[in-house]
Protein backbone atom coordinates (compact mmCIF):
# COMPACT_ATOMS: atom_id res chain seq x y z
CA UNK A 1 7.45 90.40 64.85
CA UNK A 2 5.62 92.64 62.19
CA UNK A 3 4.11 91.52 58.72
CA UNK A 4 5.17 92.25 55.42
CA UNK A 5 4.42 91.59 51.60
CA UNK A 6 6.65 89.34 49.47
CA UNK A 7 7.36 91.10 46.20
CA UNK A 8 10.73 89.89 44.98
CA UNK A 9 13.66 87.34 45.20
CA UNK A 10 17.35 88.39 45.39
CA UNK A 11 19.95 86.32 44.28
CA UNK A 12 23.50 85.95 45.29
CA UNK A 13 26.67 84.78 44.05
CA UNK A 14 28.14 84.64 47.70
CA UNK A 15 26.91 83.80 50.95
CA UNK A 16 28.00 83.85 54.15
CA UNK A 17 29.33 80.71 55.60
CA UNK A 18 25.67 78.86 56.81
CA UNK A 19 23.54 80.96 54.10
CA UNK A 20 24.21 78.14 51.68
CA UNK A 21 20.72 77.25 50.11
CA UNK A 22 18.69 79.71 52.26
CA UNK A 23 16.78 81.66 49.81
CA UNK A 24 16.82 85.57 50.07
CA UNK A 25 13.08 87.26 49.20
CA UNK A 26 12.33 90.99 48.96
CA UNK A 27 9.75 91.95 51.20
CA UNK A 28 7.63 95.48 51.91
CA UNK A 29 7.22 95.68 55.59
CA UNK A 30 3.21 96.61 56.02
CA UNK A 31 0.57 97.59 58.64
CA UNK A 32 -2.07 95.60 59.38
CA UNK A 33 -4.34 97.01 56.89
CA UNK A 34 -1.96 96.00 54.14
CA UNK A 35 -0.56 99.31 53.65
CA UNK A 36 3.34 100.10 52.98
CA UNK A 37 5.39 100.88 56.21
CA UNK A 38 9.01 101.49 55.61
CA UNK A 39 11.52 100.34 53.48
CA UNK A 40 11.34 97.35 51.44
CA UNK A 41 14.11 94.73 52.88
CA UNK A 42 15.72 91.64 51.80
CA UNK A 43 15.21 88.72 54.45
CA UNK A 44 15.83 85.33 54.77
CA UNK A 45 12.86 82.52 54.21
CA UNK A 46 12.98 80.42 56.71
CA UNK A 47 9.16 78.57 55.88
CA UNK A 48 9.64 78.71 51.90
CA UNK A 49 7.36 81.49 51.19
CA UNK A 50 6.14 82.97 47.35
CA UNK A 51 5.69 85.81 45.78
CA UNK A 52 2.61 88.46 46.60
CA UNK A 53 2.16 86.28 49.81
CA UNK A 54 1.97 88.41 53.35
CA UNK A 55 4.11 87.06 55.90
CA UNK A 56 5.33 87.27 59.68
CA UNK A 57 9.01 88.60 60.25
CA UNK A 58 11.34 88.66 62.75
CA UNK A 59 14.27 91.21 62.85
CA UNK A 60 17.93 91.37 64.99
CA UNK A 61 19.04 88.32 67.00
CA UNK A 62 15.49 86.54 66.21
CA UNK A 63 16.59 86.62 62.72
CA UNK A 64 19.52 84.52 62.88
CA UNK A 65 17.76 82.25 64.95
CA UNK A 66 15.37 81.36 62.92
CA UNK A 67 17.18 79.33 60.47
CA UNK A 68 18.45 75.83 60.68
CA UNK A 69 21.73 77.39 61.31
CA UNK A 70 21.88 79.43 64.10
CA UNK A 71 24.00 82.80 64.50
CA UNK A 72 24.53 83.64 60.82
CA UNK A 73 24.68 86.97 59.84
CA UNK A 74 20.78 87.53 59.22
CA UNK A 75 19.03 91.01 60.08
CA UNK A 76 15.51 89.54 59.28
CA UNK A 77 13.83 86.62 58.80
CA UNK A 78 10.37 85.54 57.28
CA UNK A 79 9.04 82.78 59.95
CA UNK A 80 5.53 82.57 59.27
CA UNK A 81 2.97 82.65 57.00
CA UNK A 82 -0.21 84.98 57.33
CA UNK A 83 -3.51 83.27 56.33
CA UNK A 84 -5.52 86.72 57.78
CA UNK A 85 -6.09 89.50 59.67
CA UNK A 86 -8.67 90.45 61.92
CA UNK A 87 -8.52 94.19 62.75
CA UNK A 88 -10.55 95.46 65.96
C-alpha cells in the first residue's frame, strides 16, 4: 500500500470485460511528505475519489481485488482515502 496524489481522469472507449463503469484516475505516486515518487499511473477507483485528493493504493493481485469484480485485469487500485499524515 503506498499513497499517491490524484491529478487526472482517463477515459476509455473499451474496457475489459468487468471494467464496465469503474472509473480510471491518474495518480502521482508520493512519499509521505507529499513529494513525487515515481511515475504517474493510471489506477482504478475503487472508493470514488476527486481530483487533487491524496489517496491509499494498492498494486498487483491487491489491485484486482479491490473492486466489486474480482480478478480483472487491474495493476493498481485507489482503496482509500487519506484524511492526514503524521510523520515521526
Amino acid at each position: 500500500m503506498y499513497l499517491a496524489r490524484v491529478t487526472g481522469s482517463v477515459v476509455a472507449r473499451r474496457c475489459a470485460e468487468g471494467l464496465d463503469g469503474v472509473r480510471l484516475l491518474w495518480g502521482q505516486p508520493e512519499d509521505s511528505r507529499g513529494k513525487p515518487v515515481g511515475q504517474p499511473q493510471v489506477a482504478a477507483d475503487a472508493v470514488r475519489s476527486q481530483l487533487g485528493e491524496r489517496v491509499t493504493c494498492v498494486d498487483g493481485r491487491e489491485g484486482a481485488l479491490a473492486l466489486a469484480e474480482s480478478f480483472v485485469p487491474v495493476d493498481v487500485a485507489i482503496v482509500g482515502h487519506v484524511d492526514g499524515v503524521d510523520v515521526q
